[in-house]
PDB file of N, CA and C in Angstrom:
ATOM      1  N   UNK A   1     112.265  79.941 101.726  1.00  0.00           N
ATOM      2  CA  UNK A   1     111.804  81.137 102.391  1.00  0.00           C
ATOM      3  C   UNK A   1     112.635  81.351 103.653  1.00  0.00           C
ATOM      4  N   UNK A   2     112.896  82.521 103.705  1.00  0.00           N
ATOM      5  CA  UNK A   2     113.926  82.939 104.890  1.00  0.00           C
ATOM      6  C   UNK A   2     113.129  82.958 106.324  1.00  0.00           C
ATOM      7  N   UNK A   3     113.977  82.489 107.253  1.00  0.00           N
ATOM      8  CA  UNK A   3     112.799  83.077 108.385  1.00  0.00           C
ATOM      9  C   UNK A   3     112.260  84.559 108.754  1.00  0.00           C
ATOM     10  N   UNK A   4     113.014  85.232 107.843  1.00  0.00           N
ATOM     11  CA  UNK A   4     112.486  86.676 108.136  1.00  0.00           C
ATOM     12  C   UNK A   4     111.039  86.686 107.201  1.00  0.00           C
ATOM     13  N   UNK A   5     110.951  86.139 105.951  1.00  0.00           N
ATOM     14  CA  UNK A   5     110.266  86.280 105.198  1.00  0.00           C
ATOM     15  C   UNK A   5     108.960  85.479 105.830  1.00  0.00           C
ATOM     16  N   UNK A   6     108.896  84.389 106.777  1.00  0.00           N
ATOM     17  CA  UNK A   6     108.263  83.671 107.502  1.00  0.00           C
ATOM     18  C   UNK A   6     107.230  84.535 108.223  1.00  0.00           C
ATOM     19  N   UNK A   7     108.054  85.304 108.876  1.00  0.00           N
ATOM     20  CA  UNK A   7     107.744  86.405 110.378  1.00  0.00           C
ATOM     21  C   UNK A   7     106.932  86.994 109.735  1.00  0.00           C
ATOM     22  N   UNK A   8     107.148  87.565 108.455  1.00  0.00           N
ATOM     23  CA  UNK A   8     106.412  88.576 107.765  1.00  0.00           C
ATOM     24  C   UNK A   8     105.456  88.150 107.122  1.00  0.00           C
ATOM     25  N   UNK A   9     105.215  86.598 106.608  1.00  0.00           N
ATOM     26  CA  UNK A   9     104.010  85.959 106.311  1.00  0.00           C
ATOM     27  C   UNK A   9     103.240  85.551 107.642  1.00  0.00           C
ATOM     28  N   UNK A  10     103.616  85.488 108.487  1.00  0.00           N
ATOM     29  CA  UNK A  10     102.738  84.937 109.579  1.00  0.00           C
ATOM     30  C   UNK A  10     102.022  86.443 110.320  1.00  0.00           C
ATOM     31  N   UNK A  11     102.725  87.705 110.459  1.00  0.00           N
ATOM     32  CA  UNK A  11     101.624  88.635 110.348  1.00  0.00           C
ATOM     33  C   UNK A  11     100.422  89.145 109.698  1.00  0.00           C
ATOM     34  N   UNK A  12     100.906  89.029 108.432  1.00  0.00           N
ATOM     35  CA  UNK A  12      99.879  89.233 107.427  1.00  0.00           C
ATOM     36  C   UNK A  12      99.224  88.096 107.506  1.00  0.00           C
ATOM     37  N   UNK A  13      99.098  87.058 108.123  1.00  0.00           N
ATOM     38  CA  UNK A  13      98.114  85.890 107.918  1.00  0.00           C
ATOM     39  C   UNK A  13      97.492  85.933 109.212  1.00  0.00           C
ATOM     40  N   UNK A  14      98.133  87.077 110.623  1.00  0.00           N
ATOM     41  CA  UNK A  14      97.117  86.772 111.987  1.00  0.00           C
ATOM     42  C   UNK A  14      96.285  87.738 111.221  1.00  0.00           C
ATOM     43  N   UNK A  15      96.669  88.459 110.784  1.00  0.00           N
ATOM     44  CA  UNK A  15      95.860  90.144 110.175  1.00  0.00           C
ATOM     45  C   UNK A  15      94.487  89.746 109.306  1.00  0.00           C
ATOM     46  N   UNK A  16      94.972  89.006 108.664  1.00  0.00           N
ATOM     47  CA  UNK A  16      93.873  88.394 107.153  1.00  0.00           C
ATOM     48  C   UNK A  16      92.613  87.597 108.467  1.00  0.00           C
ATOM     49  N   UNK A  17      93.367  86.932 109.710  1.00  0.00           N
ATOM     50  CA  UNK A  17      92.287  85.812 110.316  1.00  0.00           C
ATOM     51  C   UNK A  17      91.271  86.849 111.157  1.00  0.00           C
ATOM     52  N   UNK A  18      92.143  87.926 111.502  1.00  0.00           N
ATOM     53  CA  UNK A  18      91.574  88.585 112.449  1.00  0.00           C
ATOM     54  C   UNK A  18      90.475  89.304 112.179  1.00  0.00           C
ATOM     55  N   UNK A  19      90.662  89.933 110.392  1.00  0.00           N
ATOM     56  CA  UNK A  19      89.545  90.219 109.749  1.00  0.00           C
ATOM     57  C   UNK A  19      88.338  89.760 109.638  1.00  0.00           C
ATOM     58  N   UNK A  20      88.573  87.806 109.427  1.00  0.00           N
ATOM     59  CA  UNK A  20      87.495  86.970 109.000  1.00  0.00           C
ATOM     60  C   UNK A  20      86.991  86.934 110.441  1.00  0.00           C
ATOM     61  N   UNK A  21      87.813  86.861 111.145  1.00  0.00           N
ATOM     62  CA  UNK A  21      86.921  86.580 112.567  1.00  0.00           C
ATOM     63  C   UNK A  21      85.815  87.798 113.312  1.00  0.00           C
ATOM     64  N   UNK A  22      86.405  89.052 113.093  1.00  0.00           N
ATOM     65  CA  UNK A  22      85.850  90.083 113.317  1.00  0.00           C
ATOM     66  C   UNK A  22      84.248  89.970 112.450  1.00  0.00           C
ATOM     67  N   UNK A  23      84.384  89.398 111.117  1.00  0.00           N
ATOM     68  CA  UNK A  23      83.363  89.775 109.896  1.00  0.00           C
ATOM     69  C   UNK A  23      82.312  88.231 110.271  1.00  0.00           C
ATOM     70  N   UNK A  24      83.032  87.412 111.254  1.00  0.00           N
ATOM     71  CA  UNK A  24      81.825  86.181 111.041  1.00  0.00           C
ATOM     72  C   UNK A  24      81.249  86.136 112.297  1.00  0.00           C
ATOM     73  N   UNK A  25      81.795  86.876 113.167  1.00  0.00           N
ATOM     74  CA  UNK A  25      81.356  86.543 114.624  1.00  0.00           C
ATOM     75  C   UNK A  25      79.721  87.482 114.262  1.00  0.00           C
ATOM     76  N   UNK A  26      78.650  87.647 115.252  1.00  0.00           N
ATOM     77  CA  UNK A  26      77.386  88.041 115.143  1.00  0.00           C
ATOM     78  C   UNK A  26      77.777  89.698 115.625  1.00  0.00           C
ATOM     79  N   UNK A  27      76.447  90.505 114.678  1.00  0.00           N
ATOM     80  CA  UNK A  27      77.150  91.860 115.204  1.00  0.00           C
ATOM     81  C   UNK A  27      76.548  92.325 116.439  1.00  0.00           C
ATOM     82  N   UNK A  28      75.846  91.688 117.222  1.00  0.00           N
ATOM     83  CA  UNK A  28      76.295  92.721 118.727  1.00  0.00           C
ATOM     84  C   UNK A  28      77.380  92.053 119.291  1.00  0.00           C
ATOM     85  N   UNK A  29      77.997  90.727 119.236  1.00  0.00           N
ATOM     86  CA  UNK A  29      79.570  90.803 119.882  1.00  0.00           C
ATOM     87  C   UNK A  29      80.543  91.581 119.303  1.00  0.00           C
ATOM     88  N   UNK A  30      80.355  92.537 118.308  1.00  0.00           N
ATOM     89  CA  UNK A  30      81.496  92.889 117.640  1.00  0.00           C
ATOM     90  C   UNK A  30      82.209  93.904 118.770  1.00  0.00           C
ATOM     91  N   UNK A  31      81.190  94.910 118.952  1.00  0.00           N
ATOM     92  CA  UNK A  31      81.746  96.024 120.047  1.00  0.00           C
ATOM     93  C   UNK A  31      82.636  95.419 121.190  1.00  0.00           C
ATOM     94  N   UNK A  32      81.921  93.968 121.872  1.00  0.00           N
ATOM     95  CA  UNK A  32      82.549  93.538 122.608  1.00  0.00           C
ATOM     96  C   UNK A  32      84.165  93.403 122.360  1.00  0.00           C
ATOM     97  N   UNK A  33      83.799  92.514 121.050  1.00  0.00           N
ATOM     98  CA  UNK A  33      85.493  92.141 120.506  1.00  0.00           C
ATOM     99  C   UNK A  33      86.204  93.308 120.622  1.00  0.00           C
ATOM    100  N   UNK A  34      85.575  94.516 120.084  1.00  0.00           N
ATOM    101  CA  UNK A  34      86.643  95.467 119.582  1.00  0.00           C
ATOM    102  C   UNK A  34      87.081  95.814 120.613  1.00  0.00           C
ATOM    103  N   UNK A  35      86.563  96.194 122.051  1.00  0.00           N
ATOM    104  CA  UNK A  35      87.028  96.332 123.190  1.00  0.00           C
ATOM    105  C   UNK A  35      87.803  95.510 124.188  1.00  0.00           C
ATOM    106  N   UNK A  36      88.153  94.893 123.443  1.00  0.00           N
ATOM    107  CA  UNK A  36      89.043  93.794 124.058  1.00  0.00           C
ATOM    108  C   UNK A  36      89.825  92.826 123.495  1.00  0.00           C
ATOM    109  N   UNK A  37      89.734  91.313 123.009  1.00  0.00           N
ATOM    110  CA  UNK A  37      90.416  90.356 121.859  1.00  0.00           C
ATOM    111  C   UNK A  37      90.829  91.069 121.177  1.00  0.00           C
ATOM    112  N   UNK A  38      89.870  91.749 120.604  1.00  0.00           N
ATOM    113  CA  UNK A  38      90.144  92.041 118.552  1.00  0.00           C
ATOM    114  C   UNK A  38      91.278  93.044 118.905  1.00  0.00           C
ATOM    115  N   UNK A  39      91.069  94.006 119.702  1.00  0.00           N
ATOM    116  CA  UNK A  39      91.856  95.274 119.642  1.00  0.00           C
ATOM    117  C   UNK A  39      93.260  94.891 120.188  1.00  0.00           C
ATOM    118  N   UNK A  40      93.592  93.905 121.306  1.00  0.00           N
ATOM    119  CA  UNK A  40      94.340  93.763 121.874  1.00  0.00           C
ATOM    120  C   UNK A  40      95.366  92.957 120.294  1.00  0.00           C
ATOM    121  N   UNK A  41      94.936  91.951 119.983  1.00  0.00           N
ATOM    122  CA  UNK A  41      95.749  91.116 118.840  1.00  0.00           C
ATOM    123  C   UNK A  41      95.978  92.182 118.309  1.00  0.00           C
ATOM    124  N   UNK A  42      95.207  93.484 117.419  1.00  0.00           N
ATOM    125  CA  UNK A  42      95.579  94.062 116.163  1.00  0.00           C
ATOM    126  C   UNK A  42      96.415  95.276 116.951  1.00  0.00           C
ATOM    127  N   UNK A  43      96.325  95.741 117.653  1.00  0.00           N
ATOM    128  CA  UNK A  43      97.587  96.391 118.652  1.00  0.00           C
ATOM    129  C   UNK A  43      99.123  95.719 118.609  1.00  0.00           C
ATOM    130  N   UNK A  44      99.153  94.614 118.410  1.00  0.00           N
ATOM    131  CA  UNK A  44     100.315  93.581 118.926  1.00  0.00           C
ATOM    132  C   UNK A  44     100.796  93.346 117.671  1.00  0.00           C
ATOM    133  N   UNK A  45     100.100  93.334 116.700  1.00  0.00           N
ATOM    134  CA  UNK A  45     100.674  93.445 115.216  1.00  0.00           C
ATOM    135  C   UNK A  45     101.543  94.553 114.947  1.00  0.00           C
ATOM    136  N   UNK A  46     100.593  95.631 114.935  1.00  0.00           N
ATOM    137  CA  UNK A  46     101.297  96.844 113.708  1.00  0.00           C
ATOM    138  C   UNK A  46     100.762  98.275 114.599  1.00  0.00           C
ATOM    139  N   UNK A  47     101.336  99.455 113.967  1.00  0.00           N
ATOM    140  CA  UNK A  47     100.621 100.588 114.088  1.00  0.00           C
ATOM    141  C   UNK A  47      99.120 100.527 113.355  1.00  0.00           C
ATOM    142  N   UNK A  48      98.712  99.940 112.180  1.00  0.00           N
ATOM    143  CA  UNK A  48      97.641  99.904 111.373  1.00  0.00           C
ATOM    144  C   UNK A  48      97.142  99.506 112.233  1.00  0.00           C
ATOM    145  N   UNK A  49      96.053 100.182 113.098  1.00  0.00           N
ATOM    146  CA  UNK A  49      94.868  99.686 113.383  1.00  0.00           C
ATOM    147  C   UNK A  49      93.572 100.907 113.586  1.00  0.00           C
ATOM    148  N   UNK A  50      92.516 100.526 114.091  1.00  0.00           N
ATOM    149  CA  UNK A  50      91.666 101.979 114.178  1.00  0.00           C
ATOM    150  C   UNK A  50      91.913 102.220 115.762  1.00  0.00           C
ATOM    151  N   UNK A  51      92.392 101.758 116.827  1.00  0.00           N
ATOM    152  CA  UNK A  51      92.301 102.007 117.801  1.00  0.00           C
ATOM    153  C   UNK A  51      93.687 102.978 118.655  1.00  0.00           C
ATOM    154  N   UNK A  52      93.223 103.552 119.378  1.00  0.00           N
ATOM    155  CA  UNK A  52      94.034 104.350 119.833  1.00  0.00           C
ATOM    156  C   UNK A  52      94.757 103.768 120.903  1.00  0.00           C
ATOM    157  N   UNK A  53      96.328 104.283 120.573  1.00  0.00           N
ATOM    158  CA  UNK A  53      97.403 103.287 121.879  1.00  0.00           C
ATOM    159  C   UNK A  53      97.900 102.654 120.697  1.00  0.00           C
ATOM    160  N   UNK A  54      98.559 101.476 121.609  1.00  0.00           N
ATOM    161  CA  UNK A  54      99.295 100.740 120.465  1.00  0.00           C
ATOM    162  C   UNK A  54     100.241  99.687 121.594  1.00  0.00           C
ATOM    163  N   UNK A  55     101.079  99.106 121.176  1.00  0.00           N
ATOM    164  CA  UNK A  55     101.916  98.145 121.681  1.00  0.00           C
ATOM    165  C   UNK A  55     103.050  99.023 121.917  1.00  0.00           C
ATOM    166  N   UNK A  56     103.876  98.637 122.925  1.00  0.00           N
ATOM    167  CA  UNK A  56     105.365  99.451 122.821  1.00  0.00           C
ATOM    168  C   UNK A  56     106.044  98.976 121.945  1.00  0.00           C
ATOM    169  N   UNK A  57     106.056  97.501 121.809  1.00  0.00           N
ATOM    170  CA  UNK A  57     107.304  96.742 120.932  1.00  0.00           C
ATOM    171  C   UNK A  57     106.080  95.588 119.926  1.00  0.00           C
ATOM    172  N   UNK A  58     105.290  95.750 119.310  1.00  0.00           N
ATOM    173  CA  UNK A  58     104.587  95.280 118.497  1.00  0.00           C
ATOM    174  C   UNK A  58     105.460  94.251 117.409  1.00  0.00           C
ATOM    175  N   UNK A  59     105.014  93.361 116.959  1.00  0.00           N
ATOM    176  CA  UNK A  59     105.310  92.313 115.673  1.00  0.00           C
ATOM    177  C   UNK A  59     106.176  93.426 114.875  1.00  0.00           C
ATOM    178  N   UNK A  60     105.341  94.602 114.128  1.00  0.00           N
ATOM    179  CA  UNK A  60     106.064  94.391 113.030  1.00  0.00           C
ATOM    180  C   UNK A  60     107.512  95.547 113.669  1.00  0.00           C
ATOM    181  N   UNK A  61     107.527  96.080 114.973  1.00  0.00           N
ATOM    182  CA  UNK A  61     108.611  96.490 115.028  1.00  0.00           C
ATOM    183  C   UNK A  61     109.260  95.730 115.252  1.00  0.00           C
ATOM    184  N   UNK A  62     109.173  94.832 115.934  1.00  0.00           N
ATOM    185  CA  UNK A  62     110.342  93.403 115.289  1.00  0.00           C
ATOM    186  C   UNK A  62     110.757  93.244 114.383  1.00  0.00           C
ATOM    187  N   UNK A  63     109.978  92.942 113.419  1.00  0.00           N
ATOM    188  CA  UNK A  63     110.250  92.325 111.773  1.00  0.00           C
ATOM    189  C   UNK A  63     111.108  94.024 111.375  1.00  0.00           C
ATOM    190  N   UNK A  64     110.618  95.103 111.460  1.00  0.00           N
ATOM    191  CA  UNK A  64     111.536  96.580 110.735  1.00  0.00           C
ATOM    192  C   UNK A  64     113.161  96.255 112.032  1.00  0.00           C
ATOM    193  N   UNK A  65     113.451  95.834 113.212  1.00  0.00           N
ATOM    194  CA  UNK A  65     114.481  95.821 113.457  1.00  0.00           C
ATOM    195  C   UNK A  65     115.375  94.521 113.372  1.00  0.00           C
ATOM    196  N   UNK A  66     114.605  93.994 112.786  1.00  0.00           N
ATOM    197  CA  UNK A  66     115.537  92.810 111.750  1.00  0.00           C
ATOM    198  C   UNK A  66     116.158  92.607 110.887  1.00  0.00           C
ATOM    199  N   UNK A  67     115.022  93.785 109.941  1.00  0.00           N
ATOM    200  CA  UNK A  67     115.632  94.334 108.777  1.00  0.00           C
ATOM    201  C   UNK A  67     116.681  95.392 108.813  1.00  0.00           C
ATOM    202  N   UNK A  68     116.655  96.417 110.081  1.00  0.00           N
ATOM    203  CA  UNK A  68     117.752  96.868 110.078  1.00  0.00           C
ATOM    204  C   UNK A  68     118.716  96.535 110.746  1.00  0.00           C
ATOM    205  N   UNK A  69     118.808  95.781 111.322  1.00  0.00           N
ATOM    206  CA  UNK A  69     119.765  94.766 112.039  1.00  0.00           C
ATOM    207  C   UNK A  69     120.553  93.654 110.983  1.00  0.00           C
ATOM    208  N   UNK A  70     120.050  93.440 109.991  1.00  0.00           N
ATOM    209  CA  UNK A  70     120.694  92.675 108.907  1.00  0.00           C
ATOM    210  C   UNK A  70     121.409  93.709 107.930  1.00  0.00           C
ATOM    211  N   UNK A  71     120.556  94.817 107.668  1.00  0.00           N
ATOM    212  CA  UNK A  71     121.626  95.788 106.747  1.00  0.00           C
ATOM    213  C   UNK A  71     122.651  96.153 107.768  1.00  0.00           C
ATOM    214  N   UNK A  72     123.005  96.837 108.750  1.00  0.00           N
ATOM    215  CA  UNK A  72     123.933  96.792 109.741  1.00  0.00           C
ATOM    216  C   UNK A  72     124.850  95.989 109.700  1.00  0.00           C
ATOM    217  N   UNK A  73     124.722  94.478 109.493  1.00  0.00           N
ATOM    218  CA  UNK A  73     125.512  93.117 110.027  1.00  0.00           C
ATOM    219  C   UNK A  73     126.380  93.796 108.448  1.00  0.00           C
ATOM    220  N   UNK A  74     125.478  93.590 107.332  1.00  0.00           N
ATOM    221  CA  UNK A  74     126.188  93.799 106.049  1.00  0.00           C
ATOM    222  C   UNK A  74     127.246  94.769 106.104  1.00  0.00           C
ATOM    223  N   UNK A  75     127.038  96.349 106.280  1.00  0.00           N
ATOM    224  CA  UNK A  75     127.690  97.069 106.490  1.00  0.00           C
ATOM    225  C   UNK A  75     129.334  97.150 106.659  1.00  0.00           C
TER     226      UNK A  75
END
């Protein structure tokens, strides 16, 4: 496995935890979470999230300028 392919499994695996954690914690902390932890991690990932804002330079725009940073090198 490439380390790019790494980067891109280890998002999808904070994403998958962040779910379970959101779904096991008790539901009046949830609001809490969402206003803070939960939202802040799933911000730092991706555009996919329900919250409004976002990261400037988030995970997966990393991982998309890697990928175009390697077709480039090819070029």
């Amino acid at each position: 496995m490439s380390d790019k392919q790494r980067f891109e499994e280890i998002i999808s695996n904070i994403d998958e935890l962040m779910e379970e954690a959101i779904n096991i914690i008790p539901e009046n902390l949830v609001s809490k979470a969402k206003s803070y932890w939960y939202a802040h991690i799933m911000c730092a990932l991706s555009d996919d999230h329900e919250f409004l804002g976002g990261s400037s330079h988030h995970m997966q725009d990393c991982l998309d300028e890697w990928i175009e940073q390697e077709e480039e090198d090819r070029d």
